[in-house]
N, C-alpha and C. Protein backbone atom coordinates (compact mmCIF):
# COMPACT_ATOMS: atom_id res chain seq x y z
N UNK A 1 0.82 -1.19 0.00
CA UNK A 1 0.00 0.00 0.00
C UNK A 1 0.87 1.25 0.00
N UNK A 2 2.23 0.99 0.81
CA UNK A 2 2.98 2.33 0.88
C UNK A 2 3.41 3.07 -0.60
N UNK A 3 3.55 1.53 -1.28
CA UNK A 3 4.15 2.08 -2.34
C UNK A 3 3.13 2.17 -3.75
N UNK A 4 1.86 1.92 -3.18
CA UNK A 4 0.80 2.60 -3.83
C UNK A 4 0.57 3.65 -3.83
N UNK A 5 0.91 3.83 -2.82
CA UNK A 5 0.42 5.15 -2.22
C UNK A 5 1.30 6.74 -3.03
N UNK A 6 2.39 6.08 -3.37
CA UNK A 6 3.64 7.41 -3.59
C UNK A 6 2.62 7.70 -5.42
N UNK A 7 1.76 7.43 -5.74
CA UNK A 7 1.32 7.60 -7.48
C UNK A 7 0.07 8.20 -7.02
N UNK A 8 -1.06 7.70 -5.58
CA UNK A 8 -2.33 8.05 -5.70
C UNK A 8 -2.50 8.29 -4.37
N UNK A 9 -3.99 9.50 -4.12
CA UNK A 9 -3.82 9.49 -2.71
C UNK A 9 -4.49 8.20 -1.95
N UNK A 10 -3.83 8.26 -0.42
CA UNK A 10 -3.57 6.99 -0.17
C UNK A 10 -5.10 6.13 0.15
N UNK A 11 -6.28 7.25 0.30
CA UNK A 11 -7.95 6.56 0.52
C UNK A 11 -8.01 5.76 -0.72
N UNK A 12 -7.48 6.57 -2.06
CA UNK A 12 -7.91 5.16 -3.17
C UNK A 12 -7.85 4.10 -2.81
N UNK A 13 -6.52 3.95 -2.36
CA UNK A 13 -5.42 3.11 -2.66
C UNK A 13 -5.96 2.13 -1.06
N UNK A 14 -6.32 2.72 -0.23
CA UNK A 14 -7.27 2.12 0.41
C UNK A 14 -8.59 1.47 0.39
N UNK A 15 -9.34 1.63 -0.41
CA UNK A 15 -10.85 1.31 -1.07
C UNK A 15 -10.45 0.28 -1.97
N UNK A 16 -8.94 -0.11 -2.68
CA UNK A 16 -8.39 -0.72 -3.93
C UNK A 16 -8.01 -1.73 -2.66
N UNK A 17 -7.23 -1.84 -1.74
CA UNK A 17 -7.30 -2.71 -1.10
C UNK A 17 -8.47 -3.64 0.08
N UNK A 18 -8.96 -2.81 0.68
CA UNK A 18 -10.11 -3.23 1.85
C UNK A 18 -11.12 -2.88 1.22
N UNK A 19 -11.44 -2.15 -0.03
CA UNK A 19 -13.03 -1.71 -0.24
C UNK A 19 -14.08 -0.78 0.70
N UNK A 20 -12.91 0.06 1.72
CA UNK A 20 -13.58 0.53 2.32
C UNK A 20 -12.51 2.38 1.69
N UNK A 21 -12.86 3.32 2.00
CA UNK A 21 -11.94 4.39 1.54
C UNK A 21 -11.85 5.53 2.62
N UNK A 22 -12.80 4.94 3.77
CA UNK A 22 -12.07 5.47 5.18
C UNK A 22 -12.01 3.85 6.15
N UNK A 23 -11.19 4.89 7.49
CA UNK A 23 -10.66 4.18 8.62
C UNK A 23 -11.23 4.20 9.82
N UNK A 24 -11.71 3.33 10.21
CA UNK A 24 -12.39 3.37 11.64
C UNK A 24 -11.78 2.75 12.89
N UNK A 25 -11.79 3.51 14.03
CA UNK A 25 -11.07 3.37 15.11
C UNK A 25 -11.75 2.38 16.23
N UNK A 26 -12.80 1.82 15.59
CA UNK A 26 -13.77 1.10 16.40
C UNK A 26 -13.35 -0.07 17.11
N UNK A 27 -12.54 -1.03 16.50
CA UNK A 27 -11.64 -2.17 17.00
C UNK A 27 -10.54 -1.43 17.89
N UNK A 28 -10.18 -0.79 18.19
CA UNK A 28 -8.89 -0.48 19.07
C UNK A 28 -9.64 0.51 20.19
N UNK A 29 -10.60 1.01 19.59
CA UNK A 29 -11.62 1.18 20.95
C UNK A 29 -12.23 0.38 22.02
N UNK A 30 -12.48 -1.21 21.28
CA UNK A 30 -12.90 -1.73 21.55
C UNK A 30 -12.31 -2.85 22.26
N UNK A 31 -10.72 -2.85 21.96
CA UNK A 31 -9.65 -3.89 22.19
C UNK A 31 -9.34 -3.46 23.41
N UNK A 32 -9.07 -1.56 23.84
CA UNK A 32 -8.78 -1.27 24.59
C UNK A 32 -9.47 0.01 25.50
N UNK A 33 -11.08 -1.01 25.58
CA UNK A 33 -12.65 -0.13 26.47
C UNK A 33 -12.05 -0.86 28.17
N UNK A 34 -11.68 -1.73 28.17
CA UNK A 34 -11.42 -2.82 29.65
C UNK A 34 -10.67 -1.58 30.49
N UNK A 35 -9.01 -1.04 29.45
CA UNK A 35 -8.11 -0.24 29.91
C UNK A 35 -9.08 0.65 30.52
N UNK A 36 -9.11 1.48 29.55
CA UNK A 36 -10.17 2.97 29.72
C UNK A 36 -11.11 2.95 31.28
N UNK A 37 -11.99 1.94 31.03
CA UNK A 37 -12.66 1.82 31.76
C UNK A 37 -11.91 1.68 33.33
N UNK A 38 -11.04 0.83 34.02
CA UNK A 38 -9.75 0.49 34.76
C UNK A 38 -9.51 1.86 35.46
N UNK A 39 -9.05 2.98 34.13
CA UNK A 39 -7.94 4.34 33.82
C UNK A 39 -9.08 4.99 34.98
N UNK A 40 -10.72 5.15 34.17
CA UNK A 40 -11.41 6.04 34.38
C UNK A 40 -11.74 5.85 36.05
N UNK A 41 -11.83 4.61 36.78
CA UNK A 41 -12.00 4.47 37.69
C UNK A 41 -10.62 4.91 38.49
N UNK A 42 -9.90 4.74 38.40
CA UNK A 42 -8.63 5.08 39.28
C UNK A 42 -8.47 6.68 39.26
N UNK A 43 -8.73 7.12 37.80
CA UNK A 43 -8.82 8.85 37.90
C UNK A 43 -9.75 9.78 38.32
N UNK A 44 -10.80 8.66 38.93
CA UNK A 44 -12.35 9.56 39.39
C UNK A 44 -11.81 10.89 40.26
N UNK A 45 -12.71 11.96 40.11
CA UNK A 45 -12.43 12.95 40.87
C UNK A 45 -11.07 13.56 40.79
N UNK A 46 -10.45 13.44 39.79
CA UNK A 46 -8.85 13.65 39.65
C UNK A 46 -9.00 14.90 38.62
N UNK A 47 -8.29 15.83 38.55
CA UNK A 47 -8.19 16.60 37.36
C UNK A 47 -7.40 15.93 36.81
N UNK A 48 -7.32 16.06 35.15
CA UNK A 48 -6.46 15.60 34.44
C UNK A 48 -5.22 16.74 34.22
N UNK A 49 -3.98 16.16 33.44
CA UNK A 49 -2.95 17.38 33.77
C UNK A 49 -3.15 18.52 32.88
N UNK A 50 -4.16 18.41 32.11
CA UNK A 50 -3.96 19.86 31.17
C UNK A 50 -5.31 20.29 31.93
N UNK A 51 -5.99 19.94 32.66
CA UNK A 51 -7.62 21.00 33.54
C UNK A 51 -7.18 21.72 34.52
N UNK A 52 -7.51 22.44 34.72
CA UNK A 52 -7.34 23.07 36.35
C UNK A 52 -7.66 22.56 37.65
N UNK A 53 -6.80 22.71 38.12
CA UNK A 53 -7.48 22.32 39.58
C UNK A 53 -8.36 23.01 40.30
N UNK A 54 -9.41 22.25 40.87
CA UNK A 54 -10.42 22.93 41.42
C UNK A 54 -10.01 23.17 42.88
């Protein structure tokens, strides 16, 4: 695909391979909802580092 890619832009060249001509993040959301979920509990009530502290 990379080197499909250097002649066309690379969604063709994506749709020419998977038949799809976008990308969805749904599987790696989904691979890693357990983490998140884990993250979100341990950070309850936490500001995150770019919010302010209350």
């Amino acid at each position: 695909m990379l080197e499909m890619g250097q002649s066309k832009p690379w969604p063709e060249e994506l749709k020419t391979l998977t038949g799809e001509d976008k990308m969805d993040a749904t599987a790696m959301l989904d691979y890693f909802a357990p983490l998140k979920k884990w993250l979100d509990e341990q950070n309850k009530g936490q500001a995150s580092g770019w919010q302010e502290a209350k």
